[in-house]
Protein backbone atom coordinates (compact mmCIF):
# COMPACT_ATOMS: atom_id res chain seq x y z
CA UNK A 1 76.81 34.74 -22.33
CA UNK A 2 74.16 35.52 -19.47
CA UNK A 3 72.17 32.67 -17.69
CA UNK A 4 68.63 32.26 -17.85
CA UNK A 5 66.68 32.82 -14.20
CA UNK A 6 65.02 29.69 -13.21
CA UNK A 7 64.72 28.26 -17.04
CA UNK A 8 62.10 25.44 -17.21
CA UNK A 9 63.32 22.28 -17.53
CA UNK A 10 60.85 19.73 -19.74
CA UNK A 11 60.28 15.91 -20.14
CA UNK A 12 61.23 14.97 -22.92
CA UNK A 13 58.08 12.77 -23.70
CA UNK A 14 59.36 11.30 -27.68
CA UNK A 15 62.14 9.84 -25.52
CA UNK A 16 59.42 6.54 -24.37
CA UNK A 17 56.67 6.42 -21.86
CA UNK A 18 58.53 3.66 -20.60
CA UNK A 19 61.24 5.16 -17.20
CA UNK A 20 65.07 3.64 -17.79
CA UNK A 21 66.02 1.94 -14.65
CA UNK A 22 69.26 4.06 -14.72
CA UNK A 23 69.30 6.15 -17.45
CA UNK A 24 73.12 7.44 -18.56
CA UNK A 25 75.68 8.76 -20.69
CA UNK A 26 73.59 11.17 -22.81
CA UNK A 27 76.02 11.89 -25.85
CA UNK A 28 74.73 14.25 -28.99
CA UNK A 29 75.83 12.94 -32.42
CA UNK A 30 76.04 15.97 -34.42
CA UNK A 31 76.09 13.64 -37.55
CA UNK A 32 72.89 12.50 -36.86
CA UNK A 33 71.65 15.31 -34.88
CA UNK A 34 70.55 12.57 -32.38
CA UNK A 35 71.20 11.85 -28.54
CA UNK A 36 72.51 8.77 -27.26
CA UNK A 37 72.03 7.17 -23.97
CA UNK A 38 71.99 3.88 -22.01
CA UNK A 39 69.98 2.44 -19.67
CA UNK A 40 72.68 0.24 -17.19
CA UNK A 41 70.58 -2.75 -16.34
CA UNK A 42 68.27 -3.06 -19.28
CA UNK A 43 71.55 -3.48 -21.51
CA UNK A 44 70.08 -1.22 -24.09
CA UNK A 45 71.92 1.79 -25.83
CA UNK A 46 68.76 4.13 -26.93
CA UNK A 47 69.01 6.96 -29.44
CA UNK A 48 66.70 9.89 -30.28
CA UNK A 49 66.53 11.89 -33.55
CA UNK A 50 65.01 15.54 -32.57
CA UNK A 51 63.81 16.49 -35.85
CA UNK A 52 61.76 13.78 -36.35
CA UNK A 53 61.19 12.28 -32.37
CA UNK A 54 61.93 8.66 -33.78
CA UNK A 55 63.23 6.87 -31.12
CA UNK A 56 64.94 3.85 -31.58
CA UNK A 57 66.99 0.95 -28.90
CA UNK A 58 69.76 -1.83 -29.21
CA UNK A 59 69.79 -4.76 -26.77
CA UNK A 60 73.40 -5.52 -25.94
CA UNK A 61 73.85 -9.11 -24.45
CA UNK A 62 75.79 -7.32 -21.14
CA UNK A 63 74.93 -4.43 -19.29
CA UNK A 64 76.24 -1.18 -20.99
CA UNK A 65 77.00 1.97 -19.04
CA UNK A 66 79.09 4.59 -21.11
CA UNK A 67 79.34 5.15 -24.56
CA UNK A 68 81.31 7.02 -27.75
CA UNK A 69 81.52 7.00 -31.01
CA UNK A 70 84.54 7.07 -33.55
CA UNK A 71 84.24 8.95 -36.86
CA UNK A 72 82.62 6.54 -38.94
CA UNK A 73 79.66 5.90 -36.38
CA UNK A 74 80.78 2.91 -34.49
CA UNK A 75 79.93 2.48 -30.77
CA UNK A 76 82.78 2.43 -28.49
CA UNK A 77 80.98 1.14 -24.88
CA UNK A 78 82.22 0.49 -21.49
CA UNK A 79 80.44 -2.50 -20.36
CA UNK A 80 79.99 -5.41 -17.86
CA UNK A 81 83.11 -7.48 -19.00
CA UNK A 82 85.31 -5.15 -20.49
CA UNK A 83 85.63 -2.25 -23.46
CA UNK A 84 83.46 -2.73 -26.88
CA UNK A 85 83.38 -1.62 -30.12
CA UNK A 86 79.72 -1.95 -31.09
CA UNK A 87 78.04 -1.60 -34.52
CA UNK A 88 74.80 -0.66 -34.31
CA UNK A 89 72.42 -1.62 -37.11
CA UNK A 90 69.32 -0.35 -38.39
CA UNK A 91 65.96 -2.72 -38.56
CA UNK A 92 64.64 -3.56 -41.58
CA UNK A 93 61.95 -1.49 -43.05
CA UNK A 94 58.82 -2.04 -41.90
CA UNK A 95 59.58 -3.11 -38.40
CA UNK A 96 57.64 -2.16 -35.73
CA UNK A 97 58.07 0.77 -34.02
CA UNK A 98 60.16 0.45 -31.12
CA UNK A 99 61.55 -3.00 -31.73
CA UNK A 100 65.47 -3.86 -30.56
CA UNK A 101 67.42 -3.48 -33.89
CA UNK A 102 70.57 -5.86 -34.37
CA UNK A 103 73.85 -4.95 -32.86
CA UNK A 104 76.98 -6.64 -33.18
CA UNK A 105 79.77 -6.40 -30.45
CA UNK A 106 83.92 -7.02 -30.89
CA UNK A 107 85.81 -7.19 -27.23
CA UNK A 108 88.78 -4.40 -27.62
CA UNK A 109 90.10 -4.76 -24.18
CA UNK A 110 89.79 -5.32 -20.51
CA UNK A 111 91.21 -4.91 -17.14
CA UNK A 112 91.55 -7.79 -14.47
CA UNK A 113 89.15 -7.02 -12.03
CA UNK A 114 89.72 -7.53 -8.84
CA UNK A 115 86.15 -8.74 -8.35
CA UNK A 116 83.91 -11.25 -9.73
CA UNK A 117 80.82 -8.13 -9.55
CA UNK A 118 82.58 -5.23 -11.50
CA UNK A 119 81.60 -3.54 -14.68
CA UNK A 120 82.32 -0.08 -16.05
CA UNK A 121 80.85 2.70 -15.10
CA UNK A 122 81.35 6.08 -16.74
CA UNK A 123 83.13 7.45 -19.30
CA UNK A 124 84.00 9.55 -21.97
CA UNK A 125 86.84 11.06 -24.65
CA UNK A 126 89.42 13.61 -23.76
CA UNK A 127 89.86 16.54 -25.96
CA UNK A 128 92.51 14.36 -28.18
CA UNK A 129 89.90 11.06 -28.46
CA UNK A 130 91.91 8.72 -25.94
CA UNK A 131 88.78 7.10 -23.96
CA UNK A 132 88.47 6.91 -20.41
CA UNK A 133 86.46 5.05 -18.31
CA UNK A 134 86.22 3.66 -14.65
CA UNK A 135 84.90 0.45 -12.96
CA UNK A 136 82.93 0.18 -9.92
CA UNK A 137 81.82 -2.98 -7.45
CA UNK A 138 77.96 -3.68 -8.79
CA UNK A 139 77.24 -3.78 -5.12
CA UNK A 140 77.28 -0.27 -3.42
CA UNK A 141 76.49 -1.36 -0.39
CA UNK A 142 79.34 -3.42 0.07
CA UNK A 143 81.49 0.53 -0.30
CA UNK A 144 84.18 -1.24 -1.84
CA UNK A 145 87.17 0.69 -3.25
CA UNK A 146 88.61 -1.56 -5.82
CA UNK A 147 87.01 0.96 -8.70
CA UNK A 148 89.81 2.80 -10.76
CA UNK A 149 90.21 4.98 -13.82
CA UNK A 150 91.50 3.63 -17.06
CA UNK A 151 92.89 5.16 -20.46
CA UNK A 152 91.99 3.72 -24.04
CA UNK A 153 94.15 5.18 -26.33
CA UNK A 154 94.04 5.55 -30.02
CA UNK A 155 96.62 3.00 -30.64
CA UNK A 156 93.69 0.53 -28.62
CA UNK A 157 95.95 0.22 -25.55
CA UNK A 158 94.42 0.32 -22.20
CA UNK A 159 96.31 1.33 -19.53
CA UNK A 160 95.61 1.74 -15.98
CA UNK A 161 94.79 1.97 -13.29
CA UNK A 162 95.30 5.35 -13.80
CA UNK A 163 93.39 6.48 -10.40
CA UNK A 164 92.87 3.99 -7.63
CA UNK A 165 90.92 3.23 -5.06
CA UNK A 166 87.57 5.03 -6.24
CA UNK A 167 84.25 3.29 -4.98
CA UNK A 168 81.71 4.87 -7.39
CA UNK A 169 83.47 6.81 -10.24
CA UNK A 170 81.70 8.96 -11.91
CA UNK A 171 81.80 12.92 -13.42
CA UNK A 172 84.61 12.65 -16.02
CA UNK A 173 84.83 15.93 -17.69
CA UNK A 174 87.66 18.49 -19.41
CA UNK A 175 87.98 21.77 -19.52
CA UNK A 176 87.40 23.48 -23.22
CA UNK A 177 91.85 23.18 -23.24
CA UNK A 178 91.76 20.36 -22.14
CA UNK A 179 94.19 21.05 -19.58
CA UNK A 180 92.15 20.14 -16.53
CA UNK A 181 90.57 16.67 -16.18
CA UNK A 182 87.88 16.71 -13.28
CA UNK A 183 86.30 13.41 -11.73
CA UNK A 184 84.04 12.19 -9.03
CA UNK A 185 82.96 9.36 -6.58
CA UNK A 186 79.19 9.57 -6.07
CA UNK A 187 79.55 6.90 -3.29
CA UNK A 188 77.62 8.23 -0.20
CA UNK A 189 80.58 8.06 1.38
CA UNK A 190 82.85 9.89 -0.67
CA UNK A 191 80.93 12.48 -2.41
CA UNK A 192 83.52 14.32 -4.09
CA UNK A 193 84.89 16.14 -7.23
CA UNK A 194 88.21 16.65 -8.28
CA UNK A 195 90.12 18.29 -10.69
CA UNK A 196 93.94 17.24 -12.14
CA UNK A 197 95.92 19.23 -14.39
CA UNK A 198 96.30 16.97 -17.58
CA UNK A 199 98.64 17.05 -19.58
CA UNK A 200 96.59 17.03 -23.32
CA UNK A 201 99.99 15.50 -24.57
CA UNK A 202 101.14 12.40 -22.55
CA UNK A 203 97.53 11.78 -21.39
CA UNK A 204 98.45 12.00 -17.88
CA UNK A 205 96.69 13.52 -14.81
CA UNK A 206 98.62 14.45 -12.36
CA UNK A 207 98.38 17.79 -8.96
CA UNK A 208 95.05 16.15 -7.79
CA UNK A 209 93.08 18.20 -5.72
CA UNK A 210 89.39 18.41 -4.52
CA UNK A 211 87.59 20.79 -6.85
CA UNK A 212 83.89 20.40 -5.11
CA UNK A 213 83.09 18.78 -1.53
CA UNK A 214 79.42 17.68 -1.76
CA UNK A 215 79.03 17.05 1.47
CA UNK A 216 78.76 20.99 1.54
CA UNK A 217 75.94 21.10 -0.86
CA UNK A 218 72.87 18.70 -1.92
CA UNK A 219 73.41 15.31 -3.76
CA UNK A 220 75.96 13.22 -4.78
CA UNK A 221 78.02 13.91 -7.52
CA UNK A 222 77.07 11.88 -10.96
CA UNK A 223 77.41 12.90 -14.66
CA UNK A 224 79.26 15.82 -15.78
CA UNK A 225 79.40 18.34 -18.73
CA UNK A 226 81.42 21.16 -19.16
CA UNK A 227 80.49 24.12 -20.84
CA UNK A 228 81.85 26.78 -23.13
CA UNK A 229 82.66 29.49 -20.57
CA UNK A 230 84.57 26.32 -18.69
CA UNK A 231 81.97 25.66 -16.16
CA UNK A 232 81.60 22.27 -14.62
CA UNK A 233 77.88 20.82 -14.55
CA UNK A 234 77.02 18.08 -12.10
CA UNK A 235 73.87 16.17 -10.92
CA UNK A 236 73.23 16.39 -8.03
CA UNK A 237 71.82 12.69 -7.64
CA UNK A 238 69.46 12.63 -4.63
CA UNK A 239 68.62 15.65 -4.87
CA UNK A 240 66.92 16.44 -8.18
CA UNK A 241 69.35 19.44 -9.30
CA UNK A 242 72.07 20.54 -11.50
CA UNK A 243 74.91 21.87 -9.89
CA UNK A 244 77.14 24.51 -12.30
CA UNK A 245 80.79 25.29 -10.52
CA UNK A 246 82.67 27.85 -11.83
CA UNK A 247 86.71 26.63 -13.17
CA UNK A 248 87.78 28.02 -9.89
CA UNK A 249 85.29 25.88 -7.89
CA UNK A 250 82.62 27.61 -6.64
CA UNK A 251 78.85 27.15 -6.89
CA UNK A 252 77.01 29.74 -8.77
CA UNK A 253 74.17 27.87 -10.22
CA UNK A 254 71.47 25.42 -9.53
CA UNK A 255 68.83 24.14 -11.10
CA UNK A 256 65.88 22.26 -9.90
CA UNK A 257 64.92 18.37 -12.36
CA UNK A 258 61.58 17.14 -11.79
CA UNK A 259 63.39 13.40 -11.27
CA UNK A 260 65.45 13.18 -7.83
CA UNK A 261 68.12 11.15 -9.39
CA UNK A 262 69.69 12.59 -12.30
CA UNK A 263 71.73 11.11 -13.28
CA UNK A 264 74.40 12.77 -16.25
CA UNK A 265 73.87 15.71 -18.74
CA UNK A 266 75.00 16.40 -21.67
CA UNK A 267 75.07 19.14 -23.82
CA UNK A 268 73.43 18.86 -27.88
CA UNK A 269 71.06 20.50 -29.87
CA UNK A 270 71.58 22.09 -33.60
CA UNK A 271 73.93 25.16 -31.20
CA UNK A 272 74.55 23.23 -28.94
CA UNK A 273 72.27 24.96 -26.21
CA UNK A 274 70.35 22.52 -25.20
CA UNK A 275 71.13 20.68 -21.64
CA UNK A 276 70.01 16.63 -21.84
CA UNK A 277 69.72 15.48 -18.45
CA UNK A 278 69.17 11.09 -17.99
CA UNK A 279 67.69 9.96 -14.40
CA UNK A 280 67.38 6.89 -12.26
CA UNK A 281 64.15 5.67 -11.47
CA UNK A 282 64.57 4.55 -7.08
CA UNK A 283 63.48 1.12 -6.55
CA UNK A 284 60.58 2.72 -4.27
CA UNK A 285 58.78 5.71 -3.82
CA UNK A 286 58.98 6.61 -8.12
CA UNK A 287 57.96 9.73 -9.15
CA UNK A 288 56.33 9.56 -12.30
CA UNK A 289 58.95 11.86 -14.13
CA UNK A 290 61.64 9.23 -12.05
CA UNK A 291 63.66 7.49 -15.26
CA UNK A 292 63.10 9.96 -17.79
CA UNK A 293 64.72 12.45 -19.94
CA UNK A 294 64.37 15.90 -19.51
CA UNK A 295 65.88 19.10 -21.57
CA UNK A 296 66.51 22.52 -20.19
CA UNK A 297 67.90 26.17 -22.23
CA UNK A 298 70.18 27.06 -19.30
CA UNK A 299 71.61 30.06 -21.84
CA UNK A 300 75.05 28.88 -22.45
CA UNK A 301 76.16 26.78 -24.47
CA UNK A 302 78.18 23.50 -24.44
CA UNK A 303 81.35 21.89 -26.56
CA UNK A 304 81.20 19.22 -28.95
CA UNK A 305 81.51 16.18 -27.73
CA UNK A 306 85.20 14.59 -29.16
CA UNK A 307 84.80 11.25 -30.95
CA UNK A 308 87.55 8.09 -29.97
CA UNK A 309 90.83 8.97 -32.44
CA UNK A 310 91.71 5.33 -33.18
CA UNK A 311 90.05 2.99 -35.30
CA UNK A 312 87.21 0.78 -34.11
């Protein structure tokens, strides 16, 4: 499939007038033909129906950052204390627009951090529905490495750490096999992809190797997608772009966001064409697109997004 020259990339204005603080983990429900994100600090999981732009938020009583869903529409989340599954329920009729609707949460499993100021960070399903997410020091500042990768599994075992000493992870991603796993560390200081080769039966990475050195292009590296020709998509936080490595690693696309911190992407749409891109709104100088969602047609298309295999 050919890519678009310079394709526009749009605010998506039914998504709120009101900027996320850190807007993340976009995830289309093809059920529902609705996208899913979070917004970190605000504890809120937010979801918007296309077809009808009826937006609609869940106040979670910890800070949420990453987000799946099993088959029947429960809400697996990667939160401030540990893993969740949460059941998201719809207001009553005639509630007002934009009021929090009730949400109930069930504790499924979590690590022992090493920190009292730890929470999960991103995450997503494999191509077989395991989850896997990673934890992060709160503080970046502070550059602390205690962050690792964990695995979920469909039996609702969490193993790890899987990968260690990561300050910032972030870009979780697989290629359409499933064969490659590929992950990042945004941290300033780090500012690297990698890829493993996975093996889709055991659920283990292993032959780690650095896929993408941002410190040779602009950004740091935040949420991923992968798309249907196998290409790994990465904001560029920092930078205000969208970064588009081939499977072998090299660059061969960019594309400029009107926010300078995006923040993930994800594909969705009825085929799947559509590129959702969540942002971070800087604690000074704000744009006013900063915190928003945008959508581009980069023309190619993305992979459905795999739903958790066990029972939540």
């Amino acid at each position: 499939m050919s890519a678009v020259a310079n394709p526009r990339v749009e605010r998506v204005e039914a998504a709120g007038q009101a900027p996320a603080s850190v807007g993340e983990s976009p995830v289309w429900r093809a059920a529902e033909q609705a996208l899913y994100w979070v917004d970190i600090p605000a504890q809120k999981i937010v979801r918007l129906r296309l077809e009808t732009a009826e937006r609609s938020e869940w106040q979670l009583p910890e800070k949420v950052a990453c987000l799946a869903f099993d088959h029947r529409g429960t809400v697996l989340a990667g939160c401030e204390t540990g893993l969740f599954a949460v059941t998201l329920t719809e207001g009553a009729e005639g509630a007002p627009r934009g009021e929090p609707m009730r949400v109930t949460g069930r504790k499924l499993a979590a690590p022992v951090f090493a920190f009292d100021d730890m929470r999960f960070n991103d995450g997503r399903c494999d191509r077989q529905g395991r989850f896997w997410s990673g934890t992060m020091v709160q503080d970046m500042a502070a550059a602390n490495p205690a962050g690792a990768l964990y695995r979920f599994d469909a039996q609702g075992v969490l193993s790890g750490p899987v990968v260690d000493a990561l300050i910032t992870q972030n870009g979780l991603a697989w290629s359409p096999d499933g064969a490659t796993m590929y992950l990042s560390d945004s941290h300033p200081l780090r500012r690297q992809i990698w890829a493993f080769d996975y093996d889709i039966e055991a659920g283990e990475p292993h032959n780690r190797r650095v896929f993408a050195d941002l410190h040779h292009y602009a950004g740091r590296p935040d949420g991923a997608a992968v798309d249907a020709d196998g290409c790994y998509w990465i904001c560029a936080n920092d930078a205000g772009l969208l970064l588009r490595f081939t499977p072998q690693g090299k660059l061969d696309r960019q594309i400029a966001v009107p926010a300078v911190k995006p923040a993930m992407c994800a594909f969705g749409g009825n085929n799947l064409d559509t590129l959702f891109v969540t942002s971070i709104r800087p604690a000074t100088g704000a744009s006013e697109h900063d915190g928003h969602l945008f959508a581009v047609r980069p023309g190619v298309t993305g992979l459905p997004e795999p739903e958790y295999a066990g029972e939540l």
